[in-house]
PDB file of N, CA and C in Angstrom:
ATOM      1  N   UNK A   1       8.731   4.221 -13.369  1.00  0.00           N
ATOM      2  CA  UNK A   1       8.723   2.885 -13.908  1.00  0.00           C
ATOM      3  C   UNK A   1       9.762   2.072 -13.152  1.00  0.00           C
ATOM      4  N   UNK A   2       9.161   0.698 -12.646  1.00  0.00           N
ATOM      5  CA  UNK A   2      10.508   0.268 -12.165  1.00  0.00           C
ATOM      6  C   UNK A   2      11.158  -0.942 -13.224  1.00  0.00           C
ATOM      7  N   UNK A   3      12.332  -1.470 -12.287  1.00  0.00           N
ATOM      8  CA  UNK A   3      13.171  -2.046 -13.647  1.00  0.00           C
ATOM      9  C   UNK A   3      12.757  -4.034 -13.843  1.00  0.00           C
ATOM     10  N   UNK A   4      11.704  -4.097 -12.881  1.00  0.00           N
ATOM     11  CA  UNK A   4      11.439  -5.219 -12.780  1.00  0.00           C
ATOM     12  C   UNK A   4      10.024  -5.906 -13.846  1.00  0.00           C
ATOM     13  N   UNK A   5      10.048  -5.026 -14.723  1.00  0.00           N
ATOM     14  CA  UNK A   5       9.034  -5.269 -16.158  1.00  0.00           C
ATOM     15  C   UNK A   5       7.573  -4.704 -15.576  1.00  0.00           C
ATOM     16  N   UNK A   6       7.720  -3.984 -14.626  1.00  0.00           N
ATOM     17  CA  UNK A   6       5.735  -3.799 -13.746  1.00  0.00           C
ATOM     18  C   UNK A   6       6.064  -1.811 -13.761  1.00  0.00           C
ATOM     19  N   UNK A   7       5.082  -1.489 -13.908  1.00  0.00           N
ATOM     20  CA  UNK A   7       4.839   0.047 -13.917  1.00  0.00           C
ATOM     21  C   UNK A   7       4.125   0.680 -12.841  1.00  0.00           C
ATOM     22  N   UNK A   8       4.673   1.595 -12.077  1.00  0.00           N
ATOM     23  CA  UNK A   8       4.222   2.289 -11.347  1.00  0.00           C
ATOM     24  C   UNK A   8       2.330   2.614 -11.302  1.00  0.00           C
ATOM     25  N   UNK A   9       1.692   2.754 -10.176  1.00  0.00           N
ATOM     26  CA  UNK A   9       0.571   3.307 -11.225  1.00  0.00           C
ATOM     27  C   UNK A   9       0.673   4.514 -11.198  1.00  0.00           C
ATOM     28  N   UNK A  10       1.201   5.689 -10.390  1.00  0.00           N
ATOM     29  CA  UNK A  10       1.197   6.958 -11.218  1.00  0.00           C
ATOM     30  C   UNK A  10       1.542   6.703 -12.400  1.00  0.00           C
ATOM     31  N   UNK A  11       2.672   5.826 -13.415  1.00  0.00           N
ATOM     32  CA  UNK A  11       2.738   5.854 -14.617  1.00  0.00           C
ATOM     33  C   UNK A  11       1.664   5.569 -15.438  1.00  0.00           C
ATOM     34  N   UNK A  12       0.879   4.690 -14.916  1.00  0.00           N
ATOM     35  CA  UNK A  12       0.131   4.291 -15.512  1.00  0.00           C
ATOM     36  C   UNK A  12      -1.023   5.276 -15.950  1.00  0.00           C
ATOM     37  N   UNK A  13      -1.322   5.767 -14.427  1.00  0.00           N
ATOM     38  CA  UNK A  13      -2.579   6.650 -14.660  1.00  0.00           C
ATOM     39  C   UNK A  13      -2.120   7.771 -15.673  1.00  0.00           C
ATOM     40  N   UNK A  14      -1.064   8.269 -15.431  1.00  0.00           N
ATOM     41  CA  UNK A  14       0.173   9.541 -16.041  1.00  0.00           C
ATOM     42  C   UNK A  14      -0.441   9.312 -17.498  1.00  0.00           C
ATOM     43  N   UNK A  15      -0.049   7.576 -18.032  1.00  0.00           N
ATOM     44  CA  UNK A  15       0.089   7.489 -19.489  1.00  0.00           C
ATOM     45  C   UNK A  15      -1.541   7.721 -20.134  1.00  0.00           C
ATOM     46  N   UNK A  16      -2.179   7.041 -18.659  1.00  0.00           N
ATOM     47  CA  UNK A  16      -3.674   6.661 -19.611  1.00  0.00           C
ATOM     48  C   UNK A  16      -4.197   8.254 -20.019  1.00  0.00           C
ATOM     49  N   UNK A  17      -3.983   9.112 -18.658  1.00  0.00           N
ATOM     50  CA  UNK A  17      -4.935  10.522 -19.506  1.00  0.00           C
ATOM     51  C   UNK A  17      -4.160  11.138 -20.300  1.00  0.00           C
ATOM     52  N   UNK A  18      -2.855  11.199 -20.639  1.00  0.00           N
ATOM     53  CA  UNK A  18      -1.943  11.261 -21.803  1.00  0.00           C
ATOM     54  C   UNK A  18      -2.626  10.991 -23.269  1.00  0.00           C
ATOM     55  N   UNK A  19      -2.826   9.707 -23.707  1.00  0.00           N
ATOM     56  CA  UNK A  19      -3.704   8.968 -24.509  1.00  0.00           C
ATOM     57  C   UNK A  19      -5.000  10.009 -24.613  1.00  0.00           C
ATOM     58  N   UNK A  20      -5.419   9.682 -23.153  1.00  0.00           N
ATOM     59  CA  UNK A  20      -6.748  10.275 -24.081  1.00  0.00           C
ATOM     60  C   UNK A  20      -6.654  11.667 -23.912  1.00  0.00           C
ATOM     61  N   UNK A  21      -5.949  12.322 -23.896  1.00  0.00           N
ATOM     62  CA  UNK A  21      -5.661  14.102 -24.222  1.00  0.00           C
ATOM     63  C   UNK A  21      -5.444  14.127 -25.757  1.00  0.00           C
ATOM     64  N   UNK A  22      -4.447  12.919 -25.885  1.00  0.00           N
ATOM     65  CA  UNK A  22      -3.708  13.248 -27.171  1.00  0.00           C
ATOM     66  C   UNK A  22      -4.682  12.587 -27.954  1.00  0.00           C
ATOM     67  N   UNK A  23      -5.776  12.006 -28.125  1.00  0.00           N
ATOM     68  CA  UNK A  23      -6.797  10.883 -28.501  1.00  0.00           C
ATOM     69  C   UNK A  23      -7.486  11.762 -28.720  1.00  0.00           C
ATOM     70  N   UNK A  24      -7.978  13.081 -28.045  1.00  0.00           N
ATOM     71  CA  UNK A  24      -9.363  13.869 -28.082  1.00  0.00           C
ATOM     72  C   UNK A  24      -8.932  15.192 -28.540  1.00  0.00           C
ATOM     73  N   UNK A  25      -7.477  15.260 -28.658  1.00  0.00           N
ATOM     74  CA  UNK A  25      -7.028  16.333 -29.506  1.00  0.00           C
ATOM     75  C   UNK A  25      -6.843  16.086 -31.128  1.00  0.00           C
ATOM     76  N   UNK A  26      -6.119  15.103 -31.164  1.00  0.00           N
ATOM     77  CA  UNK A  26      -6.460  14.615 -32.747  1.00  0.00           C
ATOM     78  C   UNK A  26      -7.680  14.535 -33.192  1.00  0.00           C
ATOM     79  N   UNK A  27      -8.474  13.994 -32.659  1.00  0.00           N
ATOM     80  CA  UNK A  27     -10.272  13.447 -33.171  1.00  0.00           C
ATOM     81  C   UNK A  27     -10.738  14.818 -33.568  1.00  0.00           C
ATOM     82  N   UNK A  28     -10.651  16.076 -32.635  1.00  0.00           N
ATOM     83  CA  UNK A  28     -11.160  16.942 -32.682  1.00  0.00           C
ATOM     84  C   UNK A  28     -10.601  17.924 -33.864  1.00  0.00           C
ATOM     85  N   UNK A  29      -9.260  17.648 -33.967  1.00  0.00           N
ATOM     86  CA  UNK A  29      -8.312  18.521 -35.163  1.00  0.00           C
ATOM     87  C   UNK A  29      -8.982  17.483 -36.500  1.00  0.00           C
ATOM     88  N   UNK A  30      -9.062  16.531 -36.886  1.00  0.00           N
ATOM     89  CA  UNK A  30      -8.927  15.333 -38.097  1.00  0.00           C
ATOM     90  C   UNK A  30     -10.839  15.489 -37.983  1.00  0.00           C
ATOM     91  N   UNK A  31     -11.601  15.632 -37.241  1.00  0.00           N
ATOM     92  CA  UNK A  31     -13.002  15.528 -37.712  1.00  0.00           C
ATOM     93  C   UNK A  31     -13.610  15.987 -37.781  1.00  0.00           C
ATOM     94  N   UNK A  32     -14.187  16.379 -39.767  1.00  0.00           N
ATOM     95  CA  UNK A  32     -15.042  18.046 -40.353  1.00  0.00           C
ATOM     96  C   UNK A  32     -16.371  17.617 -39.567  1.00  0.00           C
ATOM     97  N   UNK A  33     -16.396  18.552 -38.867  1.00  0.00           N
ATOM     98  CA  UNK A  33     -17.437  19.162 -37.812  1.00  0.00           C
ATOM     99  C   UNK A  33     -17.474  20.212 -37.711  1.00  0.00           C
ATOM    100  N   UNK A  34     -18.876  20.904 -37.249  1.00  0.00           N
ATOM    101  CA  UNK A  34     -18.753  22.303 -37.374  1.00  0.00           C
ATOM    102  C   UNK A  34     -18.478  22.743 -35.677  1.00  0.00           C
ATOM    103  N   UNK A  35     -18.129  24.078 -35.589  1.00  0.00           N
ATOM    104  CA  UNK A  35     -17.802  24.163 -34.183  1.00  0.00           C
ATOM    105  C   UNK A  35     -18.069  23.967 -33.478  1.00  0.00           C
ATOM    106  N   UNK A  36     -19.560  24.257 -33.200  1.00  0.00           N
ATOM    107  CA  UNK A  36     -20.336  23.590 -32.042  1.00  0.00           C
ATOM    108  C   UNK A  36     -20.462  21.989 -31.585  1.00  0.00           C
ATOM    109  N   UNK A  37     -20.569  21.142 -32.852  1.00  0.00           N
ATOM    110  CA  UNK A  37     -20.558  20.039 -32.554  1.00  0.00           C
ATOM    111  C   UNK A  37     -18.877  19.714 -31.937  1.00  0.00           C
ATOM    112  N   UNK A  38     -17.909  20.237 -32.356  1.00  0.00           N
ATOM    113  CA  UNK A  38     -16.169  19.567 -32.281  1.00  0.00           C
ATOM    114  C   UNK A  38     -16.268  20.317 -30.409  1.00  0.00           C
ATOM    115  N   UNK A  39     -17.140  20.922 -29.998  1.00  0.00           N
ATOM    116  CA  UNK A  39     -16.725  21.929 -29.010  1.00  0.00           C
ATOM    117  C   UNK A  39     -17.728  20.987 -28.143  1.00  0.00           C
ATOM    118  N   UNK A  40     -18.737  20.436 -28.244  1.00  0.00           N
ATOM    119  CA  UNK A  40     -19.380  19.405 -27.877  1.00  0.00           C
ATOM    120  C   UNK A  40     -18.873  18.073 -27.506  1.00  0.00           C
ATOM    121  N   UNK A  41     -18.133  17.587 -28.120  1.00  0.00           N
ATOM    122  CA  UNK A  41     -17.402  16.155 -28.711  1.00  0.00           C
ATOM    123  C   UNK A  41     -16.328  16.826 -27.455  1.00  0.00           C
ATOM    124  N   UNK A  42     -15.140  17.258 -27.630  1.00  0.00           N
ATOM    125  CA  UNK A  42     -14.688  18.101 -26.615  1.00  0.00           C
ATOM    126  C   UNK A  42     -15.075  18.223 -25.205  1.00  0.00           C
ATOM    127  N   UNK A  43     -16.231  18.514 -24.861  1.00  0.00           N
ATOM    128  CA  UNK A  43     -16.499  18.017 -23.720  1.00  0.00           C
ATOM    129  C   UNK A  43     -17.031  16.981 -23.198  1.00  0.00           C
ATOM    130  N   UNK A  44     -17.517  16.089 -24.170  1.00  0.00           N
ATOM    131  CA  UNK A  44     -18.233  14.989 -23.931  1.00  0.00           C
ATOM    132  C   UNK A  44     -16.342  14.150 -23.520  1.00  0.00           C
ATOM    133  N   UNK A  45     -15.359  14.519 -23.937  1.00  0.00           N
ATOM    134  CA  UNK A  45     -14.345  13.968 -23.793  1.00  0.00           C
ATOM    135  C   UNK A  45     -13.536  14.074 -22.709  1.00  0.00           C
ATOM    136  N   UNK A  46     -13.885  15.709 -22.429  1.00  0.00           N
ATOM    137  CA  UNK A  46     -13.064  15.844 -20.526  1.00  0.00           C
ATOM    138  C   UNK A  46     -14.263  15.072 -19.703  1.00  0.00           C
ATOM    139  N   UNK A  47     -15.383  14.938 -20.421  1.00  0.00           N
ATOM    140  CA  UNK A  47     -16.077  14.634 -18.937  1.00  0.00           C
ATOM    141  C   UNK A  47     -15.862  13.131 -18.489  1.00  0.00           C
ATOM    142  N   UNK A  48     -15.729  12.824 -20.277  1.00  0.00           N
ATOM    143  CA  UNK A  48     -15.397  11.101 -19.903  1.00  0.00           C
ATOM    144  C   UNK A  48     -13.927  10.976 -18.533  1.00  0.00           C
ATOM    145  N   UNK A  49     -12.937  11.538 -19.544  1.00  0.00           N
ATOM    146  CA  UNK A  49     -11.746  11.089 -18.753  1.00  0.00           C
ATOM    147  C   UNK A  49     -11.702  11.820 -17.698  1.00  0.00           C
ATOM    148  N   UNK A  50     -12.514  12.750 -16.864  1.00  0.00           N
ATOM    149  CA  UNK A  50     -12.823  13.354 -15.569  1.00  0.00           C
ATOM    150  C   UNK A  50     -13.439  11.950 -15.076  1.00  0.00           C
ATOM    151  N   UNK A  51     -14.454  11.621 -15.216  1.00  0.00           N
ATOM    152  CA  UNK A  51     -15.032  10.306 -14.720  1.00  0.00           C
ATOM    153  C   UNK A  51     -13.745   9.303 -14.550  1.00  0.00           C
ATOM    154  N   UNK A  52     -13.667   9.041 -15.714  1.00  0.00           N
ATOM    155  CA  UNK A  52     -12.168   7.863 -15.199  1.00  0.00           C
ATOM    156  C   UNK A  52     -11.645   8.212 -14.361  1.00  0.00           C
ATOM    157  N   UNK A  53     -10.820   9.525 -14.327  1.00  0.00           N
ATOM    158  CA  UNK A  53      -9.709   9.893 -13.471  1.00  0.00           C
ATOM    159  C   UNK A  53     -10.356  10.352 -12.036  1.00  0.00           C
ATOM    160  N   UNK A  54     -11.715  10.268 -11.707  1.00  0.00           N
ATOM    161  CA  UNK A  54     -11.918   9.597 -10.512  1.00  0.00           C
ATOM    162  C   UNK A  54     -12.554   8.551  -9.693  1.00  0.00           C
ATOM    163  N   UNK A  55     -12.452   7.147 -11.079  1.00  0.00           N
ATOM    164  CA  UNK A  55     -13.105   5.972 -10.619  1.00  0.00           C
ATOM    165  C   UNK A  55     -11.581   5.658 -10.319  1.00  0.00           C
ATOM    166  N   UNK A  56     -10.686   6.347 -11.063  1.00  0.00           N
ATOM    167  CA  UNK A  56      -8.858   5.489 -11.183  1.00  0.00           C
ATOM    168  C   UNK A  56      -8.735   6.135  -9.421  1.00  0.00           C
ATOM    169  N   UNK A  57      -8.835   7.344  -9.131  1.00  0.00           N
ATOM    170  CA  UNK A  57      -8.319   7.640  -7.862  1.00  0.00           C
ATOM    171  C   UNK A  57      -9.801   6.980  -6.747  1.00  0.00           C
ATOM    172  N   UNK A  58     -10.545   6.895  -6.544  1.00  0.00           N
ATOM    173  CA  UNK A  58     -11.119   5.750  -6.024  1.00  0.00           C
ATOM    174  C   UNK A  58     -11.169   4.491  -5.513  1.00  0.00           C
ATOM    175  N   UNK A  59     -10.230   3.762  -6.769  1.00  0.00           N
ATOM    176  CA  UNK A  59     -10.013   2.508  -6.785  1.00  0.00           C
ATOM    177  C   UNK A  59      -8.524   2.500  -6.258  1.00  0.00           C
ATOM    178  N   UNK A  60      -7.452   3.518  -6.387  1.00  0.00           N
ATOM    179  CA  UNK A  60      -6.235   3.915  -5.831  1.00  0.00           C
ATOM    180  C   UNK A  60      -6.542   4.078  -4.365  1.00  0.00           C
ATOM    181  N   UNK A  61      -7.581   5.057  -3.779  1.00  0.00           N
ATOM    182  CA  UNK A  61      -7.658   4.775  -2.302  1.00  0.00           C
ATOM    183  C   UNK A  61      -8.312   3.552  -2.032  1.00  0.00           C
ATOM    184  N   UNK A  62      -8.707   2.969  -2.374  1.00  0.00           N
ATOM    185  CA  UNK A  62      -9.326   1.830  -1.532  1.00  0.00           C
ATOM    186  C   UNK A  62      -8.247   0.569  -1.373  1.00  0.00           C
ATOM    187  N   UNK A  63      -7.563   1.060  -3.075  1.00  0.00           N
ATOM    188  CA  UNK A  63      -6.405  -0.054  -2.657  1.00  0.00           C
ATOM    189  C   UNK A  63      -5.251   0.157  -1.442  1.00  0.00           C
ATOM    190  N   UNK A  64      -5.340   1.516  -1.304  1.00  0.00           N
ATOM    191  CA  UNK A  64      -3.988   1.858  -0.317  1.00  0.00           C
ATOM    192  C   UNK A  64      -4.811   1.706   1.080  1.00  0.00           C
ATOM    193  N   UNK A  65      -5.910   2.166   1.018  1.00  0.00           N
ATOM    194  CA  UNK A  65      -6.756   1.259   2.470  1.00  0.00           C
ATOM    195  C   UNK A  65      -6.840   0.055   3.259  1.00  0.00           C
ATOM    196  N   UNK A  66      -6.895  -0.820   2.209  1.00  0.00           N
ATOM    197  CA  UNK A  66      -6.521  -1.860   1.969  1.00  0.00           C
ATOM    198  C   UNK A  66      -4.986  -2.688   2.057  1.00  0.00           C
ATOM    199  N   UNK A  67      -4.363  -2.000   1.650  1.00  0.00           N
ATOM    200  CA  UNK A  67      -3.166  -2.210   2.473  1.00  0.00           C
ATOM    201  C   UNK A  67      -2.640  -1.786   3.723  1.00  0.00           C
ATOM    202  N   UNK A  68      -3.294  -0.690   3.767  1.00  0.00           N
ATOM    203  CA  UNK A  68      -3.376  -0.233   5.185  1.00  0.00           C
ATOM    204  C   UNK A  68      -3.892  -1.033   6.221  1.00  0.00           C
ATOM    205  N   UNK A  69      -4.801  -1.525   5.894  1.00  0.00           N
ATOM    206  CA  UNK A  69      -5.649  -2.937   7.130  1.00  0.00           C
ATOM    207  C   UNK A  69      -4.486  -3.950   7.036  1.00  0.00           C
ATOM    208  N   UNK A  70      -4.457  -4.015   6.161  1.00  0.00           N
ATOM    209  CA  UNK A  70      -3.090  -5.256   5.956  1.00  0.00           C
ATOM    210  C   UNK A  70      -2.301  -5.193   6.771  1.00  0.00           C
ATOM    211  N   UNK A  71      -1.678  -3.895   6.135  1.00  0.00           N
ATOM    212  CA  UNK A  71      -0.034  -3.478   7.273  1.00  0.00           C
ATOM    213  C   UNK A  71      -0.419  -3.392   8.748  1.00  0.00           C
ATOM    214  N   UNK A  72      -1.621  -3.158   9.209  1.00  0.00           N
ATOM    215  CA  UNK A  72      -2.040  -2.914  10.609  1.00  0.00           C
ATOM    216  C   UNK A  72      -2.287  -4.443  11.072  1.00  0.00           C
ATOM    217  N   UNK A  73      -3.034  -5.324  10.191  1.00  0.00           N
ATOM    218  CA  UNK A  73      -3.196  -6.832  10.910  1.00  0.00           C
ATOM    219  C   UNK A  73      -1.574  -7.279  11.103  1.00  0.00           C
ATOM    220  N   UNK A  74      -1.097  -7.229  10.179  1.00  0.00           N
ATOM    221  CA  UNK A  74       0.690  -8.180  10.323  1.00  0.00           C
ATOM    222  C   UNK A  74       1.069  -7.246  11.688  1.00  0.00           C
ATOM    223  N   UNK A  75       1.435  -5.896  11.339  1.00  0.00           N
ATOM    224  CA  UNK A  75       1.901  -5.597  13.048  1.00  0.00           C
ATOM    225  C   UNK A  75       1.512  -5.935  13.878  1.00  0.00           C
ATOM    226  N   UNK A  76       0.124  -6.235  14.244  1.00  0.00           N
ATOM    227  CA  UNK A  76      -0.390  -6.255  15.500  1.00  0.00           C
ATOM    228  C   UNK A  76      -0.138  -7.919  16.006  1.00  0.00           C
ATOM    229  N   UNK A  77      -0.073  -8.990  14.439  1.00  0.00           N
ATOM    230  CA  UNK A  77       0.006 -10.233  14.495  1.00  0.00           C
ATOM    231  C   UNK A  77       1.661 -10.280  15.439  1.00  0.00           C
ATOM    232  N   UNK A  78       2.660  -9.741  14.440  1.00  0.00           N
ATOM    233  CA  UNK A  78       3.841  -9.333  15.176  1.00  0.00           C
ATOM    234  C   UNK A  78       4.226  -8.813  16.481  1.00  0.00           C
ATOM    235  N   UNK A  79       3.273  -8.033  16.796  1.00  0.00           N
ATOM    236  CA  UNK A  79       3.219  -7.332  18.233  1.00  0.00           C
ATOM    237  C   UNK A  79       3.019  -8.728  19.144  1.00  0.00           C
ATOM    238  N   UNK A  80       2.022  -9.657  18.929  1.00  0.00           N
ATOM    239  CA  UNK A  80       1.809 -10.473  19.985  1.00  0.00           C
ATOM    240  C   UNK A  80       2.709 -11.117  19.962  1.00  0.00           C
ATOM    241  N   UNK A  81       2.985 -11.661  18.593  1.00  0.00           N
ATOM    242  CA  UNK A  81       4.014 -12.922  18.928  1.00  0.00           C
ATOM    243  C   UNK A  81       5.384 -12.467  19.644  1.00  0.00           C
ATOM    244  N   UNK A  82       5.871 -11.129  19.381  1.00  0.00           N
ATOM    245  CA  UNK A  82       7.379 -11.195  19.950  1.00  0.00           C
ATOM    246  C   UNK A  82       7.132 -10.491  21.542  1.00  0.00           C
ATOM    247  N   UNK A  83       5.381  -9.949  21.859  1.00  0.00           N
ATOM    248  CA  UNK A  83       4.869 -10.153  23.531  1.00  0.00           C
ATOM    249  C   UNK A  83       5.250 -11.216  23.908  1.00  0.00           C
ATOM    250  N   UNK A  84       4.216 -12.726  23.479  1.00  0.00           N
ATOM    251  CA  UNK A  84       4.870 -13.662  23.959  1.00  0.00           C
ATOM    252  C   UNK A  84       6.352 -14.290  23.681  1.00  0.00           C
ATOM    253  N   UNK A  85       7.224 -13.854  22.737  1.00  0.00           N
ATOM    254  CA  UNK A  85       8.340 -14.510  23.118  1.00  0.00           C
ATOM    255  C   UNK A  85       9.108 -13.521  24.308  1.00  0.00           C
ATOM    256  N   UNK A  86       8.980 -12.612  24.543  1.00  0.00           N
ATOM    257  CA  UNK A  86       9.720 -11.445  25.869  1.00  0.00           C
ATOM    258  C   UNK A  86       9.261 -12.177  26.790  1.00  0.00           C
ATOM    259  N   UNK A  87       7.281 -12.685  27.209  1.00  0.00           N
ATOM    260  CA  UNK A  87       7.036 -12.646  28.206  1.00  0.00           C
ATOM    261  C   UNK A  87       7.783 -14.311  28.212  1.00  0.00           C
ATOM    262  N   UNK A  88       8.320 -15.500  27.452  1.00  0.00           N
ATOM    263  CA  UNK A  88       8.628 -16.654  27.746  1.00  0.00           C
ATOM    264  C   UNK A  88      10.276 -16.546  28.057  1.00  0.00           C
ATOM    265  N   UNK A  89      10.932 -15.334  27.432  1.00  0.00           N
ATOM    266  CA  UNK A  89      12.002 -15.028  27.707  1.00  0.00           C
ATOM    267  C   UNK A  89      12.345 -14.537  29.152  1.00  0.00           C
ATOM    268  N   UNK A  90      11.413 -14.147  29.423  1.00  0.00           N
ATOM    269  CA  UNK A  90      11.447 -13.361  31.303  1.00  0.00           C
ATOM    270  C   UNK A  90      11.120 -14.711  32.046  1.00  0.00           C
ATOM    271  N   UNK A  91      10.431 -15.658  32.082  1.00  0.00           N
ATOM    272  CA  UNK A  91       9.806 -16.584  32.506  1.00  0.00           C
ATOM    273  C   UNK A  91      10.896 -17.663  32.612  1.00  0.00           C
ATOM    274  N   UNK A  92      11.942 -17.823  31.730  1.00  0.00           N
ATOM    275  CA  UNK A  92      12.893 -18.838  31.577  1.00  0.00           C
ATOM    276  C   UNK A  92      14.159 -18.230  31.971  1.00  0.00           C
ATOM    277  N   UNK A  93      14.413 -16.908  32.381  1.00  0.00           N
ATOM    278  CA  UNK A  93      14.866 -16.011  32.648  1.00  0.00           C
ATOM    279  C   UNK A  93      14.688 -16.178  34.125  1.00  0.00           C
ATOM    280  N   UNK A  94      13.715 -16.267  34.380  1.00  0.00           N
ATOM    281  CA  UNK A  94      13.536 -16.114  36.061  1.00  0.00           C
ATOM    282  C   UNK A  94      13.849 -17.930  36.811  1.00  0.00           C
ATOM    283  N   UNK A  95      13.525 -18.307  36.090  1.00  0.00           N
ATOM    284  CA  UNK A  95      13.449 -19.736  36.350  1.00  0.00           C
ATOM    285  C   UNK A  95      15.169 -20.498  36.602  1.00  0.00           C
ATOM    286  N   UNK A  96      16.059 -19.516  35.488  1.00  0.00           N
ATOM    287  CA  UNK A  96      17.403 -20.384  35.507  1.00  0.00           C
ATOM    288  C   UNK A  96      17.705 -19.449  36.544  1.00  0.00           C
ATOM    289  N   UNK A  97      17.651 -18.206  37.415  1.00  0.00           N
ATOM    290  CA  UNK A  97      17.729 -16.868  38.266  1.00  0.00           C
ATOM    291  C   UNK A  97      17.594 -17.884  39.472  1.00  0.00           C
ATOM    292  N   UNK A  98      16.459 -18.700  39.612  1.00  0.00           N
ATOM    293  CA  UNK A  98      16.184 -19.352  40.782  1.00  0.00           C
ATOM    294  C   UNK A  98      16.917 -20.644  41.001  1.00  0.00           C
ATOM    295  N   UNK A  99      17.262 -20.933  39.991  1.00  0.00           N
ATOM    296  CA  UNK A  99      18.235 -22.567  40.004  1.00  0.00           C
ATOM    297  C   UNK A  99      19.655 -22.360  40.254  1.00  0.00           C
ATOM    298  N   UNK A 100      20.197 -20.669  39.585  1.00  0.00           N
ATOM    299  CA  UNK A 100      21.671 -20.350  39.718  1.00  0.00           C
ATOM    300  C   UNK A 100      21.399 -20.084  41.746  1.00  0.00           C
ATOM    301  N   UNK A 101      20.684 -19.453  42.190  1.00  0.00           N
ATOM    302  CA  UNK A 101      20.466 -19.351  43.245  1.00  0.00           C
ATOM    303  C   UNK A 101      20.722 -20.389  44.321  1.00  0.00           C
ATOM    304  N   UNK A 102      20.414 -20.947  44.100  1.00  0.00           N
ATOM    305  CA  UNK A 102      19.630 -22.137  44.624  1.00  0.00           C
ATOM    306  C   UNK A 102      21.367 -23.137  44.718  1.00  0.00           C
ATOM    307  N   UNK A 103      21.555 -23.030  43.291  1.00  0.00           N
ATOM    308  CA  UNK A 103      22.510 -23.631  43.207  1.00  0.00           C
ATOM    309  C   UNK A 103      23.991 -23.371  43.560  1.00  0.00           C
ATOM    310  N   UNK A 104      23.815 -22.113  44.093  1.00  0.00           N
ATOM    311  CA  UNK A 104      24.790 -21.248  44.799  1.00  0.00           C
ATOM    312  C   UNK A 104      24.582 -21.083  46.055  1.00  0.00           C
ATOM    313  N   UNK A 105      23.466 -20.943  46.604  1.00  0.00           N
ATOM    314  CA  UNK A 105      22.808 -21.367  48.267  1.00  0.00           C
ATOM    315  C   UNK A 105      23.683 -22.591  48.547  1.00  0.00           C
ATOM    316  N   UNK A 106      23.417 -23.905  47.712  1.00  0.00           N
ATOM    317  CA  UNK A 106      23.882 -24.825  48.197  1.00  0.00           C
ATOM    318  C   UNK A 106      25.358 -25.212  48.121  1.00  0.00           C
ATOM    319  N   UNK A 107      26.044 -24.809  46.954  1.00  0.00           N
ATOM    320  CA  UNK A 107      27.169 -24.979  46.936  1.00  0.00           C
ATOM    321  C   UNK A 107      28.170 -23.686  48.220  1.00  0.00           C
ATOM    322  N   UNK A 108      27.651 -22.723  48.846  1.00  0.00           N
ATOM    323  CA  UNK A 108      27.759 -21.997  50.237  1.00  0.00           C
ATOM    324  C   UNK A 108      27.476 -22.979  51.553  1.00  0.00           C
ATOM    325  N   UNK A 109      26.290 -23.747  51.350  1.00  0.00           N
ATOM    326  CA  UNK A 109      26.667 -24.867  52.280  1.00  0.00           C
ATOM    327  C   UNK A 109      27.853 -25.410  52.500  1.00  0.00           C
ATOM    328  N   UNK A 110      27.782 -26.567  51.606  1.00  0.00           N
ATOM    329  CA  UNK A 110      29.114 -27.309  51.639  1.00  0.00           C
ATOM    330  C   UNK A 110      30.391 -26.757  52.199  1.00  0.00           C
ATOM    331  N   UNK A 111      30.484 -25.311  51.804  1.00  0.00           N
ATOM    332  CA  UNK A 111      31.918 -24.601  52.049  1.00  0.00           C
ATOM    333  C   UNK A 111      31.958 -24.425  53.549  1.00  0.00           C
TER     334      UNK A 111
END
């Protein structure tokens, strides 16, 4: 859990099949049924929260996929831009290289 009022989703997922463990254990202890039917009910209950617990991890990878494209577009956006600032840095770089030159050629004249 973090401390900024928002919950992890392992917590989340953690709490939800929590609930319904503890949800399908009571129902099954508290409701006169005969065995077969409570042993029925019982599985009609793992199968549910089996289903959830892999539409929840489903929807968990696609979201981390998804950020994954993300995190890969911003780098690559990043990659170019600080290409072109190196390649304008070499370029202005070479340019004051040729003027200190230049400007040292000539001031060797004079002398």
């Amino acid at each position: 859990m973090c401390f900024d009022g928002r919950y992890s989703l392992g917590s989340v997922v953690f709490t939800f099949f929590l609930g319904g463990m503890m949800g399908a254990a009571m129902t099954a202890l508290l409701t006169p049924r005969s065995g077969r039917e409570t042993r029925e009910m019982i599985s009609d209950g793992v199968n549910t929260a089996y289903e959830s617990a892999q539409k929840a991890a489903e929807t968990a990878r696609e979201r981390a996929n998804e950020m994954l494209d993300k995190g890969q577009e911003f780098a690559d956006k990043q990659k170019t831009i600080i290409a072109s600032a190196v390649a304008a840095g070499k370029e202005a770089m070479e340019k004051e290289k040729e003027r200190l030159l230049a400007s040292f050629k000539h001031k060797e004249g004079e002398v």
